[in-house]
PDB file of N, CA and C in Angstrom:
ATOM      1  N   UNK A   1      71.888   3.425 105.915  1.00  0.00           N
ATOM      2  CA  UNK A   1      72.506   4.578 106.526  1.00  0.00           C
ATOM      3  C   UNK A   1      71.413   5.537 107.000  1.00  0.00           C
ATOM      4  N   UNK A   2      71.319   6.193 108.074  1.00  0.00           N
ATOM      5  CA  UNK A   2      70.662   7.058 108.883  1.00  0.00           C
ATOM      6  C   UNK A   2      70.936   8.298 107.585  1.00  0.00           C
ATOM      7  N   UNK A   3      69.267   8.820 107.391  1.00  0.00           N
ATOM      8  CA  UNK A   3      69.175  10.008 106.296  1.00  0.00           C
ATOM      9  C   UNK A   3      69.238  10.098 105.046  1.00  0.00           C
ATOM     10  N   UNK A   4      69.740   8.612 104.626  1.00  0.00           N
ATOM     11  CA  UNK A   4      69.913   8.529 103.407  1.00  0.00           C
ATOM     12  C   UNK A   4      68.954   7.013 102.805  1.00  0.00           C
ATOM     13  N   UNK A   5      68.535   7.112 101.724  1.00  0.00           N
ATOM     14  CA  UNK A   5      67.618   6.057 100.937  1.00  0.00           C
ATOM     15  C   UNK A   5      68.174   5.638  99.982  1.00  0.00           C
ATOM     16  N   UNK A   6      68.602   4.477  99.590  1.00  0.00           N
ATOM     17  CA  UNK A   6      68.939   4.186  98.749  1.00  0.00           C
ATOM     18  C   UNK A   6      68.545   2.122  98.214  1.00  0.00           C
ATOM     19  N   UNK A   7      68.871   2.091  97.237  1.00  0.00           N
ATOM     20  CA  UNK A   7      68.443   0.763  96.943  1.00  0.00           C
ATOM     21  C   UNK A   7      69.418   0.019  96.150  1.00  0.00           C
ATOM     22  N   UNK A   8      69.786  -1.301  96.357  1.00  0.00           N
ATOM     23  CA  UNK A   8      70.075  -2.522  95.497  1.00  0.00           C
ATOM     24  C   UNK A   8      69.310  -2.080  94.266  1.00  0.00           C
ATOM     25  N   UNK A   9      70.380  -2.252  93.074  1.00  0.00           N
ATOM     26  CA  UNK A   9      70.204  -2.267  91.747  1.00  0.00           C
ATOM     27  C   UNK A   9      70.797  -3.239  90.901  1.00  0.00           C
ATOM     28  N   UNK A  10      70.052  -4.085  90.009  1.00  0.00           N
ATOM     29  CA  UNK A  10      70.770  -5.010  89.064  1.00  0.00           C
ATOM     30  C   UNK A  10      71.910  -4.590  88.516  1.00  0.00           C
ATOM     31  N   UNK A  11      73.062  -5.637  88.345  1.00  0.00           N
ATOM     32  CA  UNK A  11      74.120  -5.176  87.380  1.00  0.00           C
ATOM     33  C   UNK A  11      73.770  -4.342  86.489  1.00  0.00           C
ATOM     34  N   UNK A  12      74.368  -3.649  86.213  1.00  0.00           N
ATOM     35  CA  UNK A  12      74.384  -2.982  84.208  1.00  0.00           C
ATOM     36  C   UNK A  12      74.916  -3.806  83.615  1.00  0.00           C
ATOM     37  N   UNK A  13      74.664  -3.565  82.572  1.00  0.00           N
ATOM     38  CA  UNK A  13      74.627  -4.379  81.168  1.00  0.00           C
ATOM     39  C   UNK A  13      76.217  -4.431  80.815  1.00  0.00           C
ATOM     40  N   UNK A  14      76.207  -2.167  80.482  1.00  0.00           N
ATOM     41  CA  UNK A  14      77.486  -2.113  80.420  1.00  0.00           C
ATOM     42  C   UNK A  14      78.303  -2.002  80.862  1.00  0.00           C
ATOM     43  N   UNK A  15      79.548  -1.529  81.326  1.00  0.00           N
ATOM     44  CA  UNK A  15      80.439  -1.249  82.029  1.00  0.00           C
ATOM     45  C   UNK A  15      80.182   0.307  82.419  1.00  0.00           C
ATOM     46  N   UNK A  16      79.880   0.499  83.790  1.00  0.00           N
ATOM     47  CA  UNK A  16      79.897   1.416  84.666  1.00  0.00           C
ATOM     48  C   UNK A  16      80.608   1.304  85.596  1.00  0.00           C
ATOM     49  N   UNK A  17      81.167   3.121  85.710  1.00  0.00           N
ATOM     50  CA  UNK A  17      82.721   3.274  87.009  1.00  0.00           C
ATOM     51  C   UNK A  17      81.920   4.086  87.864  1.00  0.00           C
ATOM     52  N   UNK A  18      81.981   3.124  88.682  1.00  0.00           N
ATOM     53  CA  UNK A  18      81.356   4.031  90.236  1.00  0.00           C
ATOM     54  C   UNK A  18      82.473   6.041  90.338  1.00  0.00           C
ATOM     55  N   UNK A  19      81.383   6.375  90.501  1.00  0.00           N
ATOM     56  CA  UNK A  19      82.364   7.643  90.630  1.00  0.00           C
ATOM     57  C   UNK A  19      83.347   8.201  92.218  1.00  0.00           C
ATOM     58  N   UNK A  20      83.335   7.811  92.668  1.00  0.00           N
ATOM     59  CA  UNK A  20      83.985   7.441  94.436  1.00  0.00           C
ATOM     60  C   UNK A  20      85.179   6.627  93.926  1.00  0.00           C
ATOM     61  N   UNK A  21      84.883   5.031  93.530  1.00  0.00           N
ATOM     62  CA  UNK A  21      86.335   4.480  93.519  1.00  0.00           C
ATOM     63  C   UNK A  21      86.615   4.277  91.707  1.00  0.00           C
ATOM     64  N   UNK A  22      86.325   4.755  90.868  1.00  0.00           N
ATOM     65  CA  UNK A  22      86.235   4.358  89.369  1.00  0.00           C
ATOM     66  C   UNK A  22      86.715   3.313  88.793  1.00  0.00           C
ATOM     67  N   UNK A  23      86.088   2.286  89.961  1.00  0.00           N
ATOM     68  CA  UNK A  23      86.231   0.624  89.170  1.00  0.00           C
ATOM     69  C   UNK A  23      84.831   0.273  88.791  1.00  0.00           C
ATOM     70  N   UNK A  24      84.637  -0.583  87.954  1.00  0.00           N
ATOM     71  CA  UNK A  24      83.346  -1.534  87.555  1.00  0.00           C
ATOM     72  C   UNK A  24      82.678  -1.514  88.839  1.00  0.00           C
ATOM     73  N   UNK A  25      81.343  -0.921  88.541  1.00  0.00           N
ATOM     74  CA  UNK A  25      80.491  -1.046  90.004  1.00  0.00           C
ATOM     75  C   UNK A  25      80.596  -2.450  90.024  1.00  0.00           C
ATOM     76  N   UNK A  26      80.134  -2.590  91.219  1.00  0.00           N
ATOM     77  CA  UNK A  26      79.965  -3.773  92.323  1.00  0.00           C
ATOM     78  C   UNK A  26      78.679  -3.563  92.827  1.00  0.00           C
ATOM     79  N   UNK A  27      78.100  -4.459  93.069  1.00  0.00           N
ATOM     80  CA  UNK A  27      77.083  -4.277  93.843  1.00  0.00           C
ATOM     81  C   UNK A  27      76.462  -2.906  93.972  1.00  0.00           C
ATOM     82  N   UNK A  28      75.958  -2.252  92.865  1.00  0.00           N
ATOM     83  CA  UNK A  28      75.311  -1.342  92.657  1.00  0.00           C
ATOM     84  C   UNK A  28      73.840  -0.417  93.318  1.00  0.00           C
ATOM     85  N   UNK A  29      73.810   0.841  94.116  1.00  0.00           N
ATOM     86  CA  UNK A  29      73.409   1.426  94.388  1.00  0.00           C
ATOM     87  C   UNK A  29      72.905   2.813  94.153  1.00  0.00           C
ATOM     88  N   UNK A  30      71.632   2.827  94.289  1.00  0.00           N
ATOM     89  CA  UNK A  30      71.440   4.097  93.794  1.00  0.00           C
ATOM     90  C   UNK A  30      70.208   5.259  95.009  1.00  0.00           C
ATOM     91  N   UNK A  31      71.131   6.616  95.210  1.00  0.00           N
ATOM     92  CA  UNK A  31      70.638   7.107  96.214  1.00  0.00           C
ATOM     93  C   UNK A  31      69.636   7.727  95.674  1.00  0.00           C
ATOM     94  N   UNK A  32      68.189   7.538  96.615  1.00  0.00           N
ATOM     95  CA  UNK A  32      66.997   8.328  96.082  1.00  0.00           C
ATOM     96  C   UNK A  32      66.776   9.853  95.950  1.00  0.00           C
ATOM     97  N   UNK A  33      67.762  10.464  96.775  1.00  0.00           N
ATOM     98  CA  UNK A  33      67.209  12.060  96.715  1.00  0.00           C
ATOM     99  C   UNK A  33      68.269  12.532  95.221  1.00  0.00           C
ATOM    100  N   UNK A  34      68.889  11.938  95.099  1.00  0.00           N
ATOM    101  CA  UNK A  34      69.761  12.781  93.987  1.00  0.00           C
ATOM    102  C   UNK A  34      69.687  11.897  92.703  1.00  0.00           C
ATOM    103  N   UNK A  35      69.540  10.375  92.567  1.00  0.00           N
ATOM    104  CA  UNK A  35      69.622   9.791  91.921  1.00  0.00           C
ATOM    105  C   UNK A  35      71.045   8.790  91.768  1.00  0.00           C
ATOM    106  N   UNK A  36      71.793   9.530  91.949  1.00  0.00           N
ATOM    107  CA  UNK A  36      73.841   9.308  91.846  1.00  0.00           C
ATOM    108  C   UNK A  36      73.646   7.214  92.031  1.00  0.00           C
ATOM    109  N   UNK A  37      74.484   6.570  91.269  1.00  0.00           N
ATOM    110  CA  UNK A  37      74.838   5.489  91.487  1.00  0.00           C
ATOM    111  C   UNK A  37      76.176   5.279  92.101  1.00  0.00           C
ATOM    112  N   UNK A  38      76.524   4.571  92.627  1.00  0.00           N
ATOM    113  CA  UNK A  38      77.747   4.212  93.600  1.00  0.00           C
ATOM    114  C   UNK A  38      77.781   2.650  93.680  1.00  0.00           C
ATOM    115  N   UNK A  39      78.746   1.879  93.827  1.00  0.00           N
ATOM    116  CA  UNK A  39      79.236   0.616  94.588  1.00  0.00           C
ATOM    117  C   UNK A  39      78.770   0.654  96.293  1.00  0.00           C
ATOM    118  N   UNK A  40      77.862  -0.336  96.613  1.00  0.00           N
ATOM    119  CA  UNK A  40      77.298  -0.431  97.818  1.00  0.00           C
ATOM    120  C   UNK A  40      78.657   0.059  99.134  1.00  0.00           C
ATOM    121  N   UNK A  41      79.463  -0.510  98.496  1.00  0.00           N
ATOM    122  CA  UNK A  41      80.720  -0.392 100.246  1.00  0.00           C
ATOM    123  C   UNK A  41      81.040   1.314  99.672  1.00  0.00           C
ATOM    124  N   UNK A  42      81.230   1.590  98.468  1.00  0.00           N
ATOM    125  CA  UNK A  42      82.039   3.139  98.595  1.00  0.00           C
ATOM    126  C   UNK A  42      80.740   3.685  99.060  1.00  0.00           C
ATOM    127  N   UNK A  43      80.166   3.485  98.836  1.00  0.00           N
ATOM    128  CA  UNK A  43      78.859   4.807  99.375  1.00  0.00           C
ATOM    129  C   UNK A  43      78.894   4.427 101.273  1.00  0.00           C
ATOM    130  N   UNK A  44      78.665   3.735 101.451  1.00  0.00           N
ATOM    131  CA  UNK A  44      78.828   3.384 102.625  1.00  0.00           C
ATOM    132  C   UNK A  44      80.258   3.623 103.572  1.00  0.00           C
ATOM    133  N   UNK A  45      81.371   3.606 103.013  1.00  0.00           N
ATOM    134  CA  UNK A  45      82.567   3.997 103.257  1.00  0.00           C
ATOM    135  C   UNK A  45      82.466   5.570 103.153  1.00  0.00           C
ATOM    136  N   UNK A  46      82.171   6.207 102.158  1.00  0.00           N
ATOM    137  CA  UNK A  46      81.545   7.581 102.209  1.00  0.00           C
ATOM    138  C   UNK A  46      80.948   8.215 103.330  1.00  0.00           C
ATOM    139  N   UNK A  47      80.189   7.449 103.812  1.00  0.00           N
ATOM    140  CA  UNK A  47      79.136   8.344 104.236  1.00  0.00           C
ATOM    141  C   UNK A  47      79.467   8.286 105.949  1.00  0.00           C
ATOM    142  N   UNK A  48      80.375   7.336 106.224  1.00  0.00           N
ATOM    143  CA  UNK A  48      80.759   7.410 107.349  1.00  0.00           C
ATOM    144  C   UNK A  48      81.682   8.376 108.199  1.00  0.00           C
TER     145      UNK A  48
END
């Protein structure tokens, strides 16, 4: 996404709820200026 940095992150171990859709992340992301983790499509669905 234009302005934003973020990266592919290994599963977690434990069970983490993306805070956007609060299911079991998926394909896990994490944005560099704030830190925040998200599911790759909600952040992306977000930001559009």
């Amino acid at each position: 996404m234009p302005g934003y940095d973020y990266k592919l992150l290994e599963r977690p171990r434990r069970r983490v709820l993306c805070p956007l859709c609060g299911k079991p992340m998926r394909e896990p992301v994490r944005v560099s200026t704030c830190g925040h983790r998200f599911c790759d499509t909600c952040l992306q669905e977000f930001l559009r």
